[in-house]
C-alpha atoms as a PDB file:
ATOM      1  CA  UNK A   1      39.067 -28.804  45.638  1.00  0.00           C
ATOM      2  CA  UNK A   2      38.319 -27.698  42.356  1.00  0.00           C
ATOM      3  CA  UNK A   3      37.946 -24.430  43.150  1.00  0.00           C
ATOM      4  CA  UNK A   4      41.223 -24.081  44.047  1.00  0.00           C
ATOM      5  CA  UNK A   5      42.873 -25.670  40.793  1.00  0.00           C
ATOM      6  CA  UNK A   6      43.018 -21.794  39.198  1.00  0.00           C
ATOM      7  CA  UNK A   7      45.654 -20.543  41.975  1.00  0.00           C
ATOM      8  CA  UNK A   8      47.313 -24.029  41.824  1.00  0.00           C
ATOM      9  CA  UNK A   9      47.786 -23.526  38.221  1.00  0.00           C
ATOM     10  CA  UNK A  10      49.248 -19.917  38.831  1.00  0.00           C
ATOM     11  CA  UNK A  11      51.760 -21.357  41.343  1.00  0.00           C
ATOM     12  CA  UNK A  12      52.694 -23.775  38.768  1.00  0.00           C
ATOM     13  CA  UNK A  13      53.427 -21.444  36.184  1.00  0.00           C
ATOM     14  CA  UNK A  14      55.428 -19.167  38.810  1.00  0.00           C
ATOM     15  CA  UNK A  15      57.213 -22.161  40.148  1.00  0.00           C
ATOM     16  CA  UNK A  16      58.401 -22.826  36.387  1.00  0.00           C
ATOM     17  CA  UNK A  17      59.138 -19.774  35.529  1.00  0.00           C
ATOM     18  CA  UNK A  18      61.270 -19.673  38.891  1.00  0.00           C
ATOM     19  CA  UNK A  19      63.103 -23.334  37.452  1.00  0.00           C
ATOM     20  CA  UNK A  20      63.764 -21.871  34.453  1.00  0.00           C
ATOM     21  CA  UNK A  21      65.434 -18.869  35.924  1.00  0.00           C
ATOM     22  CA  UNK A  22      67.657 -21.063  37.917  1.00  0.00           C
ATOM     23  CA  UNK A  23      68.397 -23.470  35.094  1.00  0.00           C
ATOM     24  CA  UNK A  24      69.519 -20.136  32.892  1.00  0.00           C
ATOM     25  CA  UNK A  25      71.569 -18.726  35.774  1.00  0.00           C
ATOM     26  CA  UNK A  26      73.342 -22.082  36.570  1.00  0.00           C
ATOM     27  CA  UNK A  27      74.167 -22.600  32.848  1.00  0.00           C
ATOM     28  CA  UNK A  28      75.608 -19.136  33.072  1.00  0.00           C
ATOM     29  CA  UNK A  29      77.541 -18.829  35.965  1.00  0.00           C
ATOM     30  CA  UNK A  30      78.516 -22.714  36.899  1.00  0.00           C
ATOM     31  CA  UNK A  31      78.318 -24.128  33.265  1.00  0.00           C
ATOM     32  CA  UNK A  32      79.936 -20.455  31.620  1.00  0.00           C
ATOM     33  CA  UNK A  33      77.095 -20.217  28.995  1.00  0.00           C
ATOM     34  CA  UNK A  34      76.660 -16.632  28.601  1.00  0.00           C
ATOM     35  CA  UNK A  35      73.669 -15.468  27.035  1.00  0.00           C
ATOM     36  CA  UNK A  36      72.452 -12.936  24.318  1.00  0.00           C
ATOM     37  CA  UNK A  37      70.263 -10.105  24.341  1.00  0.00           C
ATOM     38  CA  UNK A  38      67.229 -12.459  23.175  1.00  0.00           C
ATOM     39  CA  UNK A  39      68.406 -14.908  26.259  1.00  0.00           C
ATOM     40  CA  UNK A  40      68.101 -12.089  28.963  1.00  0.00           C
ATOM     41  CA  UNK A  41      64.921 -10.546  27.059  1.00  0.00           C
ATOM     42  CA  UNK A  42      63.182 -14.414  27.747  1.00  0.00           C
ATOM     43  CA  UNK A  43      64.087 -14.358  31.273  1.00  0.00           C
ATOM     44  CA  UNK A  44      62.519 -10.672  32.108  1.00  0.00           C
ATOM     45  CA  UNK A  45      59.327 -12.278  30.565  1.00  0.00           C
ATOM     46  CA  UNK A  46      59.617 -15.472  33.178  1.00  0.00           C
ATOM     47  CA  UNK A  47      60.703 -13.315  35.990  1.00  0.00           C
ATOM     48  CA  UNK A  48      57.243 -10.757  35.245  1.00  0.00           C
ATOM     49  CA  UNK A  49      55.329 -13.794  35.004  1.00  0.00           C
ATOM     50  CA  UNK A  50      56.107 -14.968  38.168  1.00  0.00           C
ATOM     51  CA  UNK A  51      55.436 -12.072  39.534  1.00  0.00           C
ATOM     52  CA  UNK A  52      51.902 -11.758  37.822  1.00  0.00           C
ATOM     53  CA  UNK A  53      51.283 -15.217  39.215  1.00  0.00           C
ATOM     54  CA  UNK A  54      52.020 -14.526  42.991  1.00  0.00           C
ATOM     55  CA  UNK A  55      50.533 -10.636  43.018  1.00  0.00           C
ATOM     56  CA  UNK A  56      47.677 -12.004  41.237  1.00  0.00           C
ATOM     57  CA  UNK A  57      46.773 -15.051  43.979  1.00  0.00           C
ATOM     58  CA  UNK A  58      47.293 -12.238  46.934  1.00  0.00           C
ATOM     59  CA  UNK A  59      45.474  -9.774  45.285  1.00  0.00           C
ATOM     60  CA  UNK A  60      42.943 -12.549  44.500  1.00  0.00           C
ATOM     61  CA  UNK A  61      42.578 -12.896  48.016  1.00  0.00           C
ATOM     62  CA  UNK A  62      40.743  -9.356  48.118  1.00  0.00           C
ATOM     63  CA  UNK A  63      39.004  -9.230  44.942  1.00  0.00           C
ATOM     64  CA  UNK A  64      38.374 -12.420  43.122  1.00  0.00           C
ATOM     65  CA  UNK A  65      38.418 -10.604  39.842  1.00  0.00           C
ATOM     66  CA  UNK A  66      42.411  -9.690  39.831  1.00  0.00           C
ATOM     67  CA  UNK A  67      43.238 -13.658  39.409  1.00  0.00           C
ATOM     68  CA  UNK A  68      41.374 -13.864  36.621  1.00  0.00           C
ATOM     69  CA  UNK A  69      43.074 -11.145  35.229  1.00  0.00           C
ATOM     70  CA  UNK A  70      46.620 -12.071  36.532  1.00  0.00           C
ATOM     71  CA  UNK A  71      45.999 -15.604  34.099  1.00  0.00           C
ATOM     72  CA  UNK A  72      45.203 -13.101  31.346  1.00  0.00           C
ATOM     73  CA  UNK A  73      47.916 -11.382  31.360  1.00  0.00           C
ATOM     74  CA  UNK A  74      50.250 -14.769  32.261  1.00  0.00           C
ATOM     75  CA  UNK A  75      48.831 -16.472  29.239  1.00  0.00           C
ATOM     76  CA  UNK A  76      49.795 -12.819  27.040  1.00  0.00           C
ATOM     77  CA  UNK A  77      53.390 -13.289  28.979  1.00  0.00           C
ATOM     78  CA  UNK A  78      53.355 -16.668  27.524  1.00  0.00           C
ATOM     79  CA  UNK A  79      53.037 -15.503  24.071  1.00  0.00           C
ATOM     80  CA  UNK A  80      55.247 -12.910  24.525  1.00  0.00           C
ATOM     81  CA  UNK A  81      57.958 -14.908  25.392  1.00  0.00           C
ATOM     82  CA  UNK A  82      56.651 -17.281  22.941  1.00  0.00           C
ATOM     83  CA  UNK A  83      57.644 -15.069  20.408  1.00  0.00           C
ATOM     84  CA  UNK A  84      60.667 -13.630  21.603  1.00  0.00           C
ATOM     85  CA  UNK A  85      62.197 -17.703  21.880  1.00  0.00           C
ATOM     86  CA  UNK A  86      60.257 -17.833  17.994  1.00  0.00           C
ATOM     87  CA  UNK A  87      62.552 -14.982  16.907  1.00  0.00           C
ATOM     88  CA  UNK A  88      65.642 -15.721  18.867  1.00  0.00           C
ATOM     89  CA  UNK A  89      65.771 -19.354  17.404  1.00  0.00           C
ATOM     90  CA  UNK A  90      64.426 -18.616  13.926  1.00  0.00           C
ATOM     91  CA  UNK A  91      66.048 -15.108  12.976  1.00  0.00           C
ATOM     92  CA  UNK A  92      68.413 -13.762  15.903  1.00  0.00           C
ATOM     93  CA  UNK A  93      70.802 -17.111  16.055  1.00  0.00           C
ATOM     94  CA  UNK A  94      71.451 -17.343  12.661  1.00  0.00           C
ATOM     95  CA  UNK A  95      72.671 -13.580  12.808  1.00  0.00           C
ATOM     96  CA  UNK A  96      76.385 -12.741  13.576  1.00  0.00           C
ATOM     97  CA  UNK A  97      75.362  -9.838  16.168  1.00  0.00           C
ATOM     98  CA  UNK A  98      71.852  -9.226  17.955  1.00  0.00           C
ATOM     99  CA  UNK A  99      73.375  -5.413  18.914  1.00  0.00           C
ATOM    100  CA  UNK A 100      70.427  -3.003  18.082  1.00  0.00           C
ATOM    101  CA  UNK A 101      67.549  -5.692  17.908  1.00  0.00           C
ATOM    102  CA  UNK A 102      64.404  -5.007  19.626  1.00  0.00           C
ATOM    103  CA  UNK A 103      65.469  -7.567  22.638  1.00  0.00           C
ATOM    104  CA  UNK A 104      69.004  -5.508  22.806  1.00  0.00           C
ATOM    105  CA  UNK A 105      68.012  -1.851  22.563  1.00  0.00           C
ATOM    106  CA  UNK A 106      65.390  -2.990  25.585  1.00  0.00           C
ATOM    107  CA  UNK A 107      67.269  -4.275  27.640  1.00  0.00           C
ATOM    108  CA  UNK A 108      70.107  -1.509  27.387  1.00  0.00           C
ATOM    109  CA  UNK A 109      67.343   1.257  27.501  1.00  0.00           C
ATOM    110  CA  UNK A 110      65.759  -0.508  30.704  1.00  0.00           C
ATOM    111  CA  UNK A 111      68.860  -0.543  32.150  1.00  0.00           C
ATOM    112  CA  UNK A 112      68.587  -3.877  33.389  1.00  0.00           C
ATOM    113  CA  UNK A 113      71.811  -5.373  31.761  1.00  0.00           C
ATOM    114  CA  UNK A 114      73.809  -2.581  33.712  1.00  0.00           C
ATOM    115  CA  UNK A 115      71.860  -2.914  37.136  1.00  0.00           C
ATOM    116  CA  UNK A 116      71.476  -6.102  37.185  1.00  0.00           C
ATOM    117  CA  UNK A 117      74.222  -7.652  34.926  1.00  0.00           C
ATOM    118  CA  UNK A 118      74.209 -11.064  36.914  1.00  0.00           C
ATOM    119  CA  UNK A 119      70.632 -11.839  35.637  1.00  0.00           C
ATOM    120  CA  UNK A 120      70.312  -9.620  32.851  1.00  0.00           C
ATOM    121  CA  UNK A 121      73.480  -9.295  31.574  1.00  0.00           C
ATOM    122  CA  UNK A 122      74.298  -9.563  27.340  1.00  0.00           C
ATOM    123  CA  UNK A 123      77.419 -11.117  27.260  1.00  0.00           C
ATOM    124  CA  UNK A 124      77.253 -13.016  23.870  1.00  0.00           C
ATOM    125  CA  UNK A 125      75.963 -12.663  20.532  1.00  0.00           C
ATOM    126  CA  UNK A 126      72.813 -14.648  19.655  1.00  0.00           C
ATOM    127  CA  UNK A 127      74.986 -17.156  17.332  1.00  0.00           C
ATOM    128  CA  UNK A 128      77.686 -17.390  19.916  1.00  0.00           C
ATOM    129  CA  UNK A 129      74.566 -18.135  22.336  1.00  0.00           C
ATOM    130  CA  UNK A 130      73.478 -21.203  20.551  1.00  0.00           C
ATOM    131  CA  UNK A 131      73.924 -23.919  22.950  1.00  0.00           C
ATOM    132  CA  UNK A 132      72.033 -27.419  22.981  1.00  0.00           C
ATOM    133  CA  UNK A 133      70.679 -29.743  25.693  1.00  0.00           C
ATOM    134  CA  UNK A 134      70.518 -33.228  25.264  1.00  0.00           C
ATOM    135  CA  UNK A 135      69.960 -32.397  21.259  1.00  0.00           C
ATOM    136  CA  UNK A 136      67.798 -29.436  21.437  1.00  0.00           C
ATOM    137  CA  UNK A 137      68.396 -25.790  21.188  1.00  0.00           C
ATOM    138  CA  UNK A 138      67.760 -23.788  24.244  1.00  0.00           C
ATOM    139  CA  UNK A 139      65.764 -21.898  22.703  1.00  0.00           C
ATOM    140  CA  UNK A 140      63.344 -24.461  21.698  1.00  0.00           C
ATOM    141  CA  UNK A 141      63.395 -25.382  25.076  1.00  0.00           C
ATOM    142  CA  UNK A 142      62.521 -22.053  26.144  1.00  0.00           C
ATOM    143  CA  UNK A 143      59.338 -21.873  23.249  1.00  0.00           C
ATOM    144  CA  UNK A 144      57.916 -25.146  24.997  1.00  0.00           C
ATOM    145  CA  UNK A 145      57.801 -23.963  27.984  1.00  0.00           C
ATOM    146  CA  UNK A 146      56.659 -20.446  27.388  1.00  0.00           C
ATOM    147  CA  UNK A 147      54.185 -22.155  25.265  1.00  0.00           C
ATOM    148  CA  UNK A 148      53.068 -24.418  28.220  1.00  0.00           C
ATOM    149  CA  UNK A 149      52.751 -21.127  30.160  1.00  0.00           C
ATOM    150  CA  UNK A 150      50.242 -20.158  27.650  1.00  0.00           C
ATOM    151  CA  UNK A 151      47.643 -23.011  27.483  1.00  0.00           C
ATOM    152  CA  UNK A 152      48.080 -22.779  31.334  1.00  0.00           C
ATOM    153  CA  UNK A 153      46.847 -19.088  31.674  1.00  0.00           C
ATOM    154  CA  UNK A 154      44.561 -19.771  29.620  1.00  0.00           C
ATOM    155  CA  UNK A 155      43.042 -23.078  31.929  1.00  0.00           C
ATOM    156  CA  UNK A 156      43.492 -20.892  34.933  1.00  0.00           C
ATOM    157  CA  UNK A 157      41.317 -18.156  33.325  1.00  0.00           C
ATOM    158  CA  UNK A 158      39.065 -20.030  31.561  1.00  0.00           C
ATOM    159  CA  UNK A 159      37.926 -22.263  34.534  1.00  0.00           C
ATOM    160  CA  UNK A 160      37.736 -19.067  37.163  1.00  0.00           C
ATOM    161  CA  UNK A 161      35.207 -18.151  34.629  1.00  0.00           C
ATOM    162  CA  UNK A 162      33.603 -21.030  34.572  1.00  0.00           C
ATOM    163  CA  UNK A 163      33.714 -21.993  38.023  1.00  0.00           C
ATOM    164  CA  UNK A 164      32.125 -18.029  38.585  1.00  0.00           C
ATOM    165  CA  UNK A 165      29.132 -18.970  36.476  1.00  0.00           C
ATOM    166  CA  UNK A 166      28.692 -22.420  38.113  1.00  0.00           C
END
């Protein structure tokens, strides 16, 4: 059983990265919350960690080597997004416009927001974008649980490496 508790922990992060996606996209299109360029940026990071999660465990399956480094590079998502949530509450909500910010010249220059506008599209400025839930900033929300992401990539990783040495 314990052996297994690495690629439980990687479906765990997907599956909340996967929530949190929903939650966004339901607060966007039932709710009418649009969301900024930081907002869009934060859900790229959940939808590539995920992904990292899932192509990790089935390339896991071949070589038990690529799960460890899928939880590497989940727990480097994690701080990633970390940061991006960091700026977006701290710096990019207090500003009138978040046009040519790093989150908003990526997004345009991936071509994301134009491809996939229903998911990725920036239809509000970060200050118009503030929006709370039951007393707390989205954002905030968002930090927690990109921060949660982080300690959990790092459990994943840290006990496949233990459990390799046992």
């Amino acid at each position: 059983m314990s052996t297994d508790l690495p690629s439980r922990i990687l479906h765990l992060i997907a599956l909340l990265c996967v929530a949190a996606l929903t939650f966004a996209l339901v607060s966007q299109h039932v709710f009418d919350m649009q969301p900024c360029a930081w907002c869009v940026l934060q859900r790229l990071v959940f939808v590539a960690t995920a992904l990292t999660c899932w192509v990790g465990l089935l390339a896991g399956r071949i070589v038990a080597g690529l799960r460890r480094l899928a939880a590497l590079l989940v727990a480097g998502l994690g701080i990633a997004g970390t940061v991006a949530a960091w700026y977006q509450y701290s710096v990019a909500a207090k500003m009138f416009s978040c046009d040519m910010t790093f989150a908003d010249r990526f997004m345009v220059d991936s071509g994301l927001d134009a491809n996939v506008p229903w998911l990725f599209g920036i239809f509000a400025s970060c200050m118009d974008a503030r929006v709370d839930l039951l007393g707390i900033e989205y954002a905030l929300w968002s930090l927690s649980l990109f921060l949660a992401i982080t300690v959990l990539g790092l459990a994943a990783l840290l006990l496949r490496a233990h459990q390799t040495r046992a």
